[in-house]
C-alpha atoms as a PDB file:
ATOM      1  CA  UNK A   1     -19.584  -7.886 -18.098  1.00  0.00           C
ATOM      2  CA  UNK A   2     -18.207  -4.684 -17.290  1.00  0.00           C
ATOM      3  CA  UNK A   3     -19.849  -4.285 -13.605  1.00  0.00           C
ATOM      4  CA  UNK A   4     -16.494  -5.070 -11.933  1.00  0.00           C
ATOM      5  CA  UNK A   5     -14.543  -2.018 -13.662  1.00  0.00           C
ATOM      6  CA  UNK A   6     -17.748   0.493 -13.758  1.00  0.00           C
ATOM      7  CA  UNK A   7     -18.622  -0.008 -10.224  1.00  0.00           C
ATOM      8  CA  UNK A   8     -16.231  -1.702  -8.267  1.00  0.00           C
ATOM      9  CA  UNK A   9     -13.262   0.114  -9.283  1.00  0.00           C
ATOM     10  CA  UNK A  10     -14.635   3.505  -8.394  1.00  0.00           C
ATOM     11  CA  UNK A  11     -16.711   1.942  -5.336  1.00  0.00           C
ATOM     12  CA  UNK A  12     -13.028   0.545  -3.852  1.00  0.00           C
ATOM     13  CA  UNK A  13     -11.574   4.421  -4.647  1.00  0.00           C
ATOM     14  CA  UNK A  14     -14.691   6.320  -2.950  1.00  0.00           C
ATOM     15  CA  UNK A  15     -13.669   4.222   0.252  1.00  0.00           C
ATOM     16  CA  UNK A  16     -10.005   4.196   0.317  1.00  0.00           C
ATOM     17  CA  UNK A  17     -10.350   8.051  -0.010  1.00  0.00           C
ATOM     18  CA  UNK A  18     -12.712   8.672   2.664  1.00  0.00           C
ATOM     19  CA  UNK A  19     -10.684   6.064   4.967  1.00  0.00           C
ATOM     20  CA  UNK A  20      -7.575   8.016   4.866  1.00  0.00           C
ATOM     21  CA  UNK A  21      -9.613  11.459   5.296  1.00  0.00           C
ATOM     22  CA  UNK A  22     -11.064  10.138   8.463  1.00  0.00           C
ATOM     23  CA  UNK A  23      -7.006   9.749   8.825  1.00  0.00           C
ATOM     24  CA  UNK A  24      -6.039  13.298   8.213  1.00  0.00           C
ATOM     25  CA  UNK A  25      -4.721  12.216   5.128  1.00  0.00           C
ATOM     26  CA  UNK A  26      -5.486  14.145   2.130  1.00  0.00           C
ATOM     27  CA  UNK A  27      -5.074  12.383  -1.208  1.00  0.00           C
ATOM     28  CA  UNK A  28      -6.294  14.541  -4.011  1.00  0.00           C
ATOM     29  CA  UNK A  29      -6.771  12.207  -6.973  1.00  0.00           C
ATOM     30  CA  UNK A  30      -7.429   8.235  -7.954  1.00  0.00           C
ATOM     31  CA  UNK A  31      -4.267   7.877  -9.454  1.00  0.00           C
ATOM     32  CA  UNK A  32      -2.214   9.073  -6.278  1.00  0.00           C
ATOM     33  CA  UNK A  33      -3.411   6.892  -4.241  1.00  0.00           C
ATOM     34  CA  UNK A  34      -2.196   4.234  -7.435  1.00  0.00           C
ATOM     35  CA  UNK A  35       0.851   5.469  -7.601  1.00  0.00           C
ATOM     36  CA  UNK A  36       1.439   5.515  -3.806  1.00  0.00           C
ATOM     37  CA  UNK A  37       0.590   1.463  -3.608  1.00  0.00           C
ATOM     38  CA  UNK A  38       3.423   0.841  -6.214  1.00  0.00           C
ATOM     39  CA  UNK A  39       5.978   2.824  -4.436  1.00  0.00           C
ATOM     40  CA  UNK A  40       9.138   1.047  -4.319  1.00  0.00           C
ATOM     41  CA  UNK A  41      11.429   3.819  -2.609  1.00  0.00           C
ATOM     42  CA  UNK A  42      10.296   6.144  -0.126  1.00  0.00           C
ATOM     43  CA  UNK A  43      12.598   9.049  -0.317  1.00  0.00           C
ATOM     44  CA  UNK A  44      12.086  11.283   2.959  1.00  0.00           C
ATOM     45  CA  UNK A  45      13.712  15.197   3.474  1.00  0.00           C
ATOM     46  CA  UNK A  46      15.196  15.321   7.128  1.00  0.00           C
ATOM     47  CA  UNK A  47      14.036  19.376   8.909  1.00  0.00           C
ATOM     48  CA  UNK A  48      11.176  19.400   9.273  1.00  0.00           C
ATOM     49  CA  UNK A  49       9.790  16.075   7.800  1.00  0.00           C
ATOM     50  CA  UNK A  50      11.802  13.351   9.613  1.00  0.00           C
ATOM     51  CA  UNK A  51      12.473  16.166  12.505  1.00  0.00           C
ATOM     52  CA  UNK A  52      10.470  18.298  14.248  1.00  0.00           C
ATOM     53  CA  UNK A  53      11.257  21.419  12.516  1.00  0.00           C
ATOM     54  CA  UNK A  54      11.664  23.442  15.497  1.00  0.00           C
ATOM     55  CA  UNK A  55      15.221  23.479  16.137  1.00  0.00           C
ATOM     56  CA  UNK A  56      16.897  25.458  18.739  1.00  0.00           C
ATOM     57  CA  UNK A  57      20.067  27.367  19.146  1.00  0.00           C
ATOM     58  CA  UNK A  58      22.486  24.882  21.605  1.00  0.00           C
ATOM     59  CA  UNK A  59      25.925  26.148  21.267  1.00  0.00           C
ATOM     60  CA  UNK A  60      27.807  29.610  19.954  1.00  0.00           C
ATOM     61  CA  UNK A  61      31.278  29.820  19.138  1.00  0.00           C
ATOM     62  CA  UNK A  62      32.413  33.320  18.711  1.00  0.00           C
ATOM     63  CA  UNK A  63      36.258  33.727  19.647  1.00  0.00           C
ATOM     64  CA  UNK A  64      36.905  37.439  18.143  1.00  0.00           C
ATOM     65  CA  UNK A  65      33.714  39.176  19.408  1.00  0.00           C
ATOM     66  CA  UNK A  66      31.186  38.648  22.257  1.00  0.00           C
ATOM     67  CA  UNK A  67      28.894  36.224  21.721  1.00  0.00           C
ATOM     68  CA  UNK A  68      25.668  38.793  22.040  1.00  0.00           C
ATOM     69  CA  UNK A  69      27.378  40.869  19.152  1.00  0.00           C
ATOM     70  CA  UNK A  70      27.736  37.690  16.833  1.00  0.00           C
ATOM     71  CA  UNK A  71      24.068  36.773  17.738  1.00  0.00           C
ATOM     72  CA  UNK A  72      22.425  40.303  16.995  1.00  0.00           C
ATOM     73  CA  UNK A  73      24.331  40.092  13.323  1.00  0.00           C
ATOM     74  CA  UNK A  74      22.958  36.957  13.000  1.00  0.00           C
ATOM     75  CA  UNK A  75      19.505  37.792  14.191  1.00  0.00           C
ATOM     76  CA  UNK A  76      20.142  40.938  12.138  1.00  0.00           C
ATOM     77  CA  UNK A  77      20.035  38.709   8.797  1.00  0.00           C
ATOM     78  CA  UNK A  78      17.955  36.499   9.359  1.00  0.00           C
ATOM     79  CA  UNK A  79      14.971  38.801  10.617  1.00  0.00           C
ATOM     80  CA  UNK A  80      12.817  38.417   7.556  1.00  0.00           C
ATOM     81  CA  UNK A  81      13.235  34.545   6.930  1.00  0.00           C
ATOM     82  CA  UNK A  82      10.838  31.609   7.552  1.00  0.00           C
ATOM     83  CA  UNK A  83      13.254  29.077   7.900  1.00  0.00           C
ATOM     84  CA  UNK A  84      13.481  26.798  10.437  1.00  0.00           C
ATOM     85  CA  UNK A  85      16.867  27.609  11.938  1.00  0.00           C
ATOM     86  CA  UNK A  86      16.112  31.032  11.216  1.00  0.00           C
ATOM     87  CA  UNK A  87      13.273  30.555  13.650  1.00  0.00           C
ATOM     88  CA  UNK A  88      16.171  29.490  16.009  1.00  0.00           C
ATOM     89  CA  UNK A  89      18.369  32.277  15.936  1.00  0.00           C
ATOM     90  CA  UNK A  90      15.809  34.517  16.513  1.00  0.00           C
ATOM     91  CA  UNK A  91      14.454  33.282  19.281  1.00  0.00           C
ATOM     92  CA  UNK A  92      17.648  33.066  21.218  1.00  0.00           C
ATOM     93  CA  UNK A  93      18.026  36.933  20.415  1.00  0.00           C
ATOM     94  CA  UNK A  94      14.442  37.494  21.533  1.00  0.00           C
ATOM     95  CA  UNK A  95      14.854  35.234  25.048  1.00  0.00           C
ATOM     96  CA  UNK A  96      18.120  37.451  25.408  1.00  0.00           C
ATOM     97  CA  UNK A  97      16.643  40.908  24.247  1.00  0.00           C
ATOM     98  CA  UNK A  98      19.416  41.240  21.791  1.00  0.00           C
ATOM     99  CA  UNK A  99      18.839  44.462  19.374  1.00  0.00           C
ATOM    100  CA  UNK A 100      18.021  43.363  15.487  1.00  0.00           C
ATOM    101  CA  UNK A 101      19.681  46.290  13.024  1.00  0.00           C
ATOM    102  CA  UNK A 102      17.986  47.274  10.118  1.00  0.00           C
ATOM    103  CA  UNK A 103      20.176  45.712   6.458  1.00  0.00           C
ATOM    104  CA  UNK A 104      21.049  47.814   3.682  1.00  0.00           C
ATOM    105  CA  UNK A 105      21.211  44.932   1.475  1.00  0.00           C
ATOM    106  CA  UNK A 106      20.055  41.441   1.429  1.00  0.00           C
ATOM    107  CA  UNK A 107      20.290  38.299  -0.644  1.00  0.00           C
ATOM    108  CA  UNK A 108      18.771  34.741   0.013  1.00  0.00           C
ATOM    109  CA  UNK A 109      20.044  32.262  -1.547  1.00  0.00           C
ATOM    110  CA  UNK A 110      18.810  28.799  -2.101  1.00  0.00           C
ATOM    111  CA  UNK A 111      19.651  25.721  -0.009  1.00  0.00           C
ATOM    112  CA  UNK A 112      22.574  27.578   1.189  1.00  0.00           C
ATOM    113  CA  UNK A 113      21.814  31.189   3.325  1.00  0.00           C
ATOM    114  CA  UNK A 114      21.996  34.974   3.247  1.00  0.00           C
ATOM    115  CA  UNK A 115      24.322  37.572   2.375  1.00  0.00           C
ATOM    116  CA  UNK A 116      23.689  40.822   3.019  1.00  0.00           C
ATOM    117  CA  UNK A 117      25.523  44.419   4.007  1.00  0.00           C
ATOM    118  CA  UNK A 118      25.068  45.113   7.585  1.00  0.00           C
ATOM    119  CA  UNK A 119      26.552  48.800   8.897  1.00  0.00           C
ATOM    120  CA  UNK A 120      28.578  48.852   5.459  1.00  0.00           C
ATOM    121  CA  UNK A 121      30.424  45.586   5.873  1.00  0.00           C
ATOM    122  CA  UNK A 122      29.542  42.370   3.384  1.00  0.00           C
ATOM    123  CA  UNK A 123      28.242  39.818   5.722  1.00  0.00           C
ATOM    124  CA  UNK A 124      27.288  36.018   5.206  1.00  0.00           C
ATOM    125  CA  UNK A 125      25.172  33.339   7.354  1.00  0.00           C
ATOM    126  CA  UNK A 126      24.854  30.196   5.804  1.00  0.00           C
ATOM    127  CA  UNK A 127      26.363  26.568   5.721  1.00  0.00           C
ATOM    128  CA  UNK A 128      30.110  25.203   4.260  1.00  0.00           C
ATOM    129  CA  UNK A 129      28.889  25.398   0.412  1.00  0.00           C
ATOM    130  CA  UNK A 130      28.372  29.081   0.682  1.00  0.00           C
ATOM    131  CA  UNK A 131      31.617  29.558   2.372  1.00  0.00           C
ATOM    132  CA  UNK A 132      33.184  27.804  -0.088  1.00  0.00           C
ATOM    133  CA  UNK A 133      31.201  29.974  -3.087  1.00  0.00           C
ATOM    134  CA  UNK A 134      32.209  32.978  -1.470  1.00  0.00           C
ATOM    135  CA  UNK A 135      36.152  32.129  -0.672  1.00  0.00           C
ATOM    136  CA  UNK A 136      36.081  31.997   2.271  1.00  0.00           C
ATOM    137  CA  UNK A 137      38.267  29.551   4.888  1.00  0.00           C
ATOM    138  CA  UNK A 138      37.811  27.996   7.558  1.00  0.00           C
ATOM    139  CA  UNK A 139      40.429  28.633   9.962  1.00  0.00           C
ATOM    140  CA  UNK A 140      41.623  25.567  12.833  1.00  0.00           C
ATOM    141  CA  UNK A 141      40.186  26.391  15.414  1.00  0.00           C
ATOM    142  CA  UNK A 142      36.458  26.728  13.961  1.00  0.00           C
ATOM    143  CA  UNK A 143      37.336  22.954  12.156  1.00  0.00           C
ATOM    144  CA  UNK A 144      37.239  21.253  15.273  1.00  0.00           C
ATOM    145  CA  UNK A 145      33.852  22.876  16.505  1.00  0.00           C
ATOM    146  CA  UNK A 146      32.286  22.462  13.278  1.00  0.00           C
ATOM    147  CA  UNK A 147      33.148  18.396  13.892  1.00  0.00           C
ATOM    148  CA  UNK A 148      32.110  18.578  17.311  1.00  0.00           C
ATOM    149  CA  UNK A 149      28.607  20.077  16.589  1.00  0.00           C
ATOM    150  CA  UNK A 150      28.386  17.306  13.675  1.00  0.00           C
ATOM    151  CA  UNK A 151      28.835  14.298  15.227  1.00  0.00           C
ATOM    152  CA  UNK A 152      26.258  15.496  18.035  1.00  0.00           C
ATOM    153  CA  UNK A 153      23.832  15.479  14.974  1.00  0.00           C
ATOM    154  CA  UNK A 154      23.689  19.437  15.137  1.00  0.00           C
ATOM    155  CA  UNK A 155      23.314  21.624  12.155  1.00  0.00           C
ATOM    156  CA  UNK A 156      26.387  24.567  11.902  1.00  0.00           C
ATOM    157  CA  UNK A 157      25.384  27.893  10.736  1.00  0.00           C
ATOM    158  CA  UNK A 158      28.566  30.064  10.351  1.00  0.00           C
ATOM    159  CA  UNK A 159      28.651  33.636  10.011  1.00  0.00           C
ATOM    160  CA  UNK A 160      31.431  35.766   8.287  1.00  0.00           C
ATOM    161  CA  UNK A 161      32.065  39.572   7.712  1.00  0.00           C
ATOM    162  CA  UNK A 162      34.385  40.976   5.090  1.00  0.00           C
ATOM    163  CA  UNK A 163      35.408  37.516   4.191  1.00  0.00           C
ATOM    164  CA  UNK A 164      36.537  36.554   7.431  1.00  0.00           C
ATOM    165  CA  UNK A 165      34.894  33.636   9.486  1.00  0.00           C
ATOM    166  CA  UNK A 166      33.808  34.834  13.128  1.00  0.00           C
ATOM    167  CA  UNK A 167      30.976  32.855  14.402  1.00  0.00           C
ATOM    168  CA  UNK A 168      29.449  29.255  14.755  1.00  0.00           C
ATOM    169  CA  UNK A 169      26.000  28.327  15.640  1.00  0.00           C
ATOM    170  CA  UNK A 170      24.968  25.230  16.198  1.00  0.00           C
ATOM    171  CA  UNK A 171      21.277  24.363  16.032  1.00  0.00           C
ATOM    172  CA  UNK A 172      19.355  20.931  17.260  1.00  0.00           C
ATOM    173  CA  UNK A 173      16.316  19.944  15.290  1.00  0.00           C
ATOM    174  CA  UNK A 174      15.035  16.718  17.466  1.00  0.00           C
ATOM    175  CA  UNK A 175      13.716  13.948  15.431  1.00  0.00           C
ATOM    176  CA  UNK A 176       9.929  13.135  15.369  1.00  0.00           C
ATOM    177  CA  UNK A 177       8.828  11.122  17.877  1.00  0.00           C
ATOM    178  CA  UNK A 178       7.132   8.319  15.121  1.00  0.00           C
ATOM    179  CA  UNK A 179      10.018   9.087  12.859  1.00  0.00           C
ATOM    180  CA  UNK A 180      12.312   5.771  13.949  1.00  0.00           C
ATOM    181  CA  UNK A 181       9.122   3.414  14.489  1.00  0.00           C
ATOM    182  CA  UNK A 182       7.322   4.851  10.830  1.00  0.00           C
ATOM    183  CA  UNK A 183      11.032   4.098   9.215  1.00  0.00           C
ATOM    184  CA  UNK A 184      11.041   0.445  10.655  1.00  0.00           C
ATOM    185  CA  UNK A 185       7.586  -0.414   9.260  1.00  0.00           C
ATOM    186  CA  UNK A 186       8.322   0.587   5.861  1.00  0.00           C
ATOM    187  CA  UNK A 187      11.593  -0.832   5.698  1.00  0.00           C
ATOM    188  CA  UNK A 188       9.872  -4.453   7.224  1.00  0.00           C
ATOM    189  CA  UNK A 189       7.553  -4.276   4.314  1.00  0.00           C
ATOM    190  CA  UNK A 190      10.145  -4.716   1.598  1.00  0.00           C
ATOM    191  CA  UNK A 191      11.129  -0.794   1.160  1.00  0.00           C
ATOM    192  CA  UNK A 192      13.765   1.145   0.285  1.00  0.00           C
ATOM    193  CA  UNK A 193      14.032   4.632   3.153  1.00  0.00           C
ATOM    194  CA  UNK A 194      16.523   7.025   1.782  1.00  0.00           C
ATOM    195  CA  UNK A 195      17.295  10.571   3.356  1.00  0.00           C
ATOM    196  CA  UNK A 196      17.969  13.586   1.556  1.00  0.00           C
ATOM    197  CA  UNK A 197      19.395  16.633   3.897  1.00  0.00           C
ATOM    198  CA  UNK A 198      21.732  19.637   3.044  1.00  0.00           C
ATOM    199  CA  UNK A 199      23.544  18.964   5.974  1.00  0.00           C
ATOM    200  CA  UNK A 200      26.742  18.091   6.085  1.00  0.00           C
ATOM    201  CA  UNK A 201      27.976  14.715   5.940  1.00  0.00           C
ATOM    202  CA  UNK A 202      28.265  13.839   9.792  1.00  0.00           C
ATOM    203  CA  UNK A 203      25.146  15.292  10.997  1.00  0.00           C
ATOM    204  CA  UNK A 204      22.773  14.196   8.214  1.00  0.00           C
ATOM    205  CA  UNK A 205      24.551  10.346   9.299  1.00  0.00           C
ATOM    206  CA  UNK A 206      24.018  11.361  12.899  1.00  0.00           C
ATOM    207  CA  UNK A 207      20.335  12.007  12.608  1.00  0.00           C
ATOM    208  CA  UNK A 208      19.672   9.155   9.857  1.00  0.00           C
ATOM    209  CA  UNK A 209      21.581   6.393  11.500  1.00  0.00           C
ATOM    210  CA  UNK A 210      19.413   7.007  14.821  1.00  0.00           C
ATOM    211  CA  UNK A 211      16.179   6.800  12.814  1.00  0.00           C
ATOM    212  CA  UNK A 212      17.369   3.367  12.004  1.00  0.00           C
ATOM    213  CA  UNK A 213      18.279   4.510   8.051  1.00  0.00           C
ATOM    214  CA  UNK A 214      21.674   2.688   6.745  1.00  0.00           C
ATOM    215  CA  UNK A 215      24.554   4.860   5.946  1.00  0.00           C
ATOM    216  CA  UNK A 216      24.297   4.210   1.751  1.00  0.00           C
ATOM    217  CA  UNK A 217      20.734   5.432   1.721  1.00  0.00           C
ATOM    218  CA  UNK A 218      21.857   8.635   3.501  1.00  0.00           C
ATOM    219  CA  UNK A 219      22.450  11.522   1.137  1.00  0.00           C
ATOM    220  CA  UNK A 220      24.141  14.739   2.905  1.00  0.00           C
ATOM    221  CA  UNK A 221      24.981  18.545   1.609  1.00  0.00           C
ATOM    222  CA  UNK A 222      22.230  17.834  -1.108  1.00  0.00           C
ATOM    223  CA  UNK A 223      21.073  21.485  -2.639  1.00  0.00           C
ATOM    224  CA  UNK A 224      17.339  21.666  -3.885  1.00  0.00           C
ATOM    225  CA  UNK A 225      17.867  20.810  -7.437  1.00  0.00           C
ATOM    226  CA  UNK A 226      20.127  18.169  -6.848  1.00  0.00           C
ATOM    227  CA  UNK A 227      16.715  16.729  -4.554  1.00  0.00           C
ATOM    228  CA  UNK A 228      15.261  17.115  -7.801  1.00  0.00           C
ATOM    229  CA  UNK A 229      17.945  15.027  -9.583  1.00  0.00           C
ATOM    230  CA  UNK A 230      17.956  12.525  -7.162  1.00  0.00           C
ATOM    231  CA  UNK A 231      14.607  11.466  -7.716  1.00  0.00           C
ATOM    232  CA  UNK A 232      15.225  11.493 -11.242  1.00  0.00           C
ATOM    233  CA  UNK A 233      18.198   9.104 -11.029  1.00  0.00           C
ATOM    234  CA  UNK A 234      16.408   6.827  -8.973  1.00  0.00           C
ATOM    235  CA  UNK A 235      13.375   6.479 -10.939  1.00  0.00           C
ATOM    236  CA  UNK A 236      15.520   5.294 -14.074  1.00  0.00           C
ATOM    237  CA  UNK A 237      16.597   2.585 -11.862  1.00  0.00           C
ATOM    238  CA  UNK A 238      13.060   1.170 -12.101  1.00  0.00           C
ATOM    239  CA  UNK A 239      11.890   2.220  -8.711  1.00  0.00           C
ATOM    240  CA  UNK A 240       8.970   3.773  -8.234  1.00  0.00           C
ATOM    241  CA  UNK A 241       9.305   6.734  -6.050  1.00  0.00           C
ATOM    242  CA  UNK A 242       7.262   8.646  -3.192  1.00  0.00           C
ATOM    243  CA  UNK A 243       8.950  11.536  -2.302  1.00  0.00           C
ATOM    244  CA  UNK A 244       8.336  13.066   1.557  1.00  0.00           C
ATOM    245  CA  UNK A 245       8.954  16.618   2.248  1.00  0.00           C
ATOM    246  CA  UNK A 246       7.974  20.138   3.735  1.00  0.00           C
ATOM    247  CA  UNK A 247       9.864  22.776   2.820  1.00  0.00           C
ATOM    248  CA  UNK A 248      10.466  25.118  -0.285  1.00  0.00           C
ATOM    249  CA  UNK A 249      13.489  23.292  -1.116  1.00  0.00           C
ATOM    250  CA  UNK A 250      11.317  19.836  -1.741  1.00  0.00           C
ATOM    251  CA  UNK A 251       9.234  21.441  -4.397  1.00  0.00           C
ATOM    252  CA  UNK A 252      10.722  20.793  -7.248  1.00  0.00           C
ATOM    253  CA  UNK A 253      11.309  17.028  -5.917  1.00  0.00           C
ATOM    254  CA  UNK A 254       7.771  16.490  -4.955  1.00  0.00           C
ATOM    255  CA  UNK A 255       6.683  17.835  -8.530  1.00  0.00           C
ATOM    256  CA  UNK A 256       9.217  15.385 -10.458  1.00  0.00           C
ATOM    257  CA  UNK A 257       8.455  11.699  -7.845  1.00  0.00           C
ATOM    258  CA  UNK A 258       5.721   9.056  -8.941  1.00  0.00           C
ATOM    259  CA  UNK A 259       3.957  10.323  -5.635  1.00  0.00           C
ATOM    260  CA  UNK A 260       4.183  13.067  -3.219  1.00  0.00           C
ATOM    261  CA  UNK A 261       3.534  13.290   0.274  1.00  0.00           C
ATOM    262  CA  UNK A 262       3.895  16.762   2.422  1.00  0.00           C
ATOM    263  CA  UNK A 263       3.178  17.564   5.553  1.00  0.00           C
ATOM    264  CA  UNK A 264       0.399  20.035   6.830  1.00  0.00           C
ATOM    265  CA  UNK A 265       2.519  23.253   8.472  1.00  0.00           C
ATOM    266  CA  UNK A 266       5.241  23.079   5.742  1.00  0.00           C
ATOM    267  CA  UNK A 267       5.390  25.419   3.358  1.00  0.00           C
ATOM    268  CA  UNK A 268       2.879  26.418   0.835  1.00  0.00           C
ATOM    269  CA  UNK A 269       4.602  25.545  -2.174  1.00  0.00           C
ATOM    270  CA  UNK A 270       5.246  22.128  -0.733  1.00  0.00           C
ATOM    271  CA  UNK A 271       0.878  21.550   0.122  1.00  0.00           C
ATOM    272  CA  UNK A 272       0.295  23.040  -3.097  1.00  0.00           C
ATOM    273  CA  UNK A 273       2.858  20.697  -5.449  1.00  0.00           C
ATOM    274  CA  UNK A 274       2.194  17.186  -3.637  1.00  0.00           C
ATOM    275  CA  UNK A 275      -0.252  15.177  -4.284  1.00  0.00           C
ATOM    276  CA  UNK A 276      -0.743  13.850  -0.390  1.00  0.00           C
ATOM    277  CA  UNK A 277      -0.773  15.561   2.354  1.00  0.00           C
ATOM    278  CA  UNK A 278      -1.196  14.627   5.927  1.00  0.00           C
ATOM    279  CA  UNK A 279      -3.373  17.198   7.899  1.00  0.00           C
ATOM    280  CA  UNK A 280      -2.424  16.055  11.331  1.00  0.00           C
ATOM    281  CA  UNK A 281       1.619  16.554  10.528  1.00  0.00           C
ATOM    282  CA  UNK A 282       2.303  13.488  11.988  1.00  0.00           C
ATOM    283  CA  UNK A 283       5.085  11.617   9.863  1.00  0.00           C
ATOM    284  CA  UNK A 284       3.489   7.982  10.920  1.00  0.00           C
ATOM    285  CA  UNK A 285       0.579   9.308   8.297  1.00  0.00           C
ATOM    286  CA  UNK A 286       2.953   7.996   5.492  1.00  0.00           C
ATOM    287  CA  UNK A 287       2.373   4.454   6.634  1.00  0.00           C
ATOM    288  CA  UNK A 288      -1.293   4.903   6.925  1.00  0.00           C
ATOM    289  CA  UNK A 289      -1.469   6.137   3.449  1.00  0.00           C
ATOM    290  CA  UNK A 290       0.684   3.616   2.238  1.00  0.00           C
ATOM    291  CA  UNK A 291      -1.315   0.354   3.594  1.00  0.00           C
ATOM    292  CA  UNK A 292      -4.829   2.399   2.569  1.00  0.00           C
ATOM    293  CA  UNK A 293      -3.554   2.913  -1.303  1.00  0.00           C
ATOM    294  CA  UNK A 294      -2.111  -0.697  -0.924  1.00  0.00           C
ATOM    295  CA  UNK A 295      -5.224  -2.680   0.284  1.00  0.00           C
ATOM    296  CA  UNK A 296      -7.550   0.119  -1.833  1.00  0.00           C
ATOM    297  CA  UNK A 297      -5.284  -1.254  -5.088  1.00  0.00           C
ATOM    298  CA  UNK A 298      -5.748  -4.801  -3.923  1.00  0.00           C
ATOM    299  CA  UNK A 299      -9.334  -4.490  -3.206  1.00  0.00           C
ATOM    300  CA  UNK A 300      -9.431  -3.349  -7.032  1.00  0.00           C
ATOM    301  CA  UNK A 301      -7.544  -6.205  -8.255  1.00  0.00           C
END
């Protein structure tokens, strides 16, 4: 008899999709929620997703110019961007009423920060890969700040004119408060938690070590297509993979993993590609989806 596939199947799905909506937890198809139960490998971005995504500005290192001059440049750049620890720089130039200068030229660039001409000199805000693409060094005396910042779990924006390094900020995104506790569940029901963050190396183990994430499922200075690849990789080990992000940069990741989960207040790209998304933003939504799909599958069985 065919009952059990022609009405309980989609019986069980009608439920286990209006359970997780009375959740806040959008799940836009049948097989989603399928491909969520068989997840082997949740695979979570860190700002914004794991973190709050409202970071502030904690420390400024600016040894060649006063610090409100390095912070109006700074502002200066990042006036038109949507980023997260954009969002931090300019608030500390609002709270300070520092002036914002119009650019003449300006270039985002992926995963890594701005350049732009500011008053006719080449300037550049971003993190240690665009340094590096752009030649420039990193003189003593910022390489112990930039250590210092990291192993406080702070992300280091550094700023340069005419190829030469003058300023550090240091921004603090906090972690969720359900991050650690959401992290522990899934990892006490058999699963793998890996991180993905393109910070470097010291902060991203900062942040993921005090969510309770070990140090070999911790991936650090990762750009958006290598999110991408990671996935990729992982899913021709066998695992099945649910991918957790927010931003821009997780696009192309959520598009490629078995199953996609964003969070509501990311960006739009991010809602549009996943294939879950939890309307209340609250990360502990990704183990309430996860035990709904799993009992919803089991009910099926």
């Amino acid at each position: 008899c065919p009952c059990a596939l022609g009405l309980a199947t989609p019986t069980a799905l009608v439920v286990g999709l209006g359970k997780a909506s009375q959740k806040g937890i959008l799940i836009r198809t049948g097989s989603a929620l399928e491909a969520l139960a068989q997840t082997t490998v949740f695979v979570f971005d860190k700002t914004g997703t794991l973190t709050q995504g409202a970071p502030i500005l904690t420390d400024l290192f600016s040894p060649s110019l006063p610090a409100e001059e390095s912070l109006s440049i700074a502002a200066s750049l990042e006036q038109d961007s949507e980023h997260p620890l954009a969002q931090a720089i300019l608030r500390a130039a609002r709270e300070k009423k520092i002036s914002i200068d119009k650019l003449d030229r300006f270039e985002a660039i992926t995963g890594q920060g701005i350049r732009a001409s500011l008053k006719g000199k080449f300037t550049v805000l971003g993190n240690a890969v665009l340094m590096k693409s752009m030649s420039i060094s990193i003189p003593s005396v910022f390489e112990d700040e930039l250590l210092k910042f990291s192993r406080h779990g702070k992300t280091t924006l550094m700023l340069a004119q005419d190829f030469q390094l003058i300023a550090l900020f240091a921004v603090r995104d906090e972690p969720r408060t359900d991050s650690a506790q959401t992290i522990q569940w899934l990892q006490n029901q058999g699963l793998q938690v890996r991180m993905l963050s393109g910070d470097k190396k010291e902060t991203a183990e900062a942040i993921g070590c005090s969510l309770g994430i070990p140090l070999d499922q911790i991936d650090s200075e990762v750009l958006p297509i290598q999110k991408e690849e990671k996935i990729v990789e992982l899913e021709r080990q066998e695992n099945r993979v649910t991918m957790v992000g927010d931003g821009m940069n997780d696009a192309a990741a959520l598009a490629r993993a078995s199953c996609s989960i964003a969070i509501a207040g990311g960006a739009d790209v991010a809602l549009d590609t996943a294939q879950v998304t939890l309307l209340h933003g609250k990360i502990k939504g990704v183990q309430d989806a996860f035990l709904i799909a799993r009992e919803t599958l089991r009910t099926i069985k």
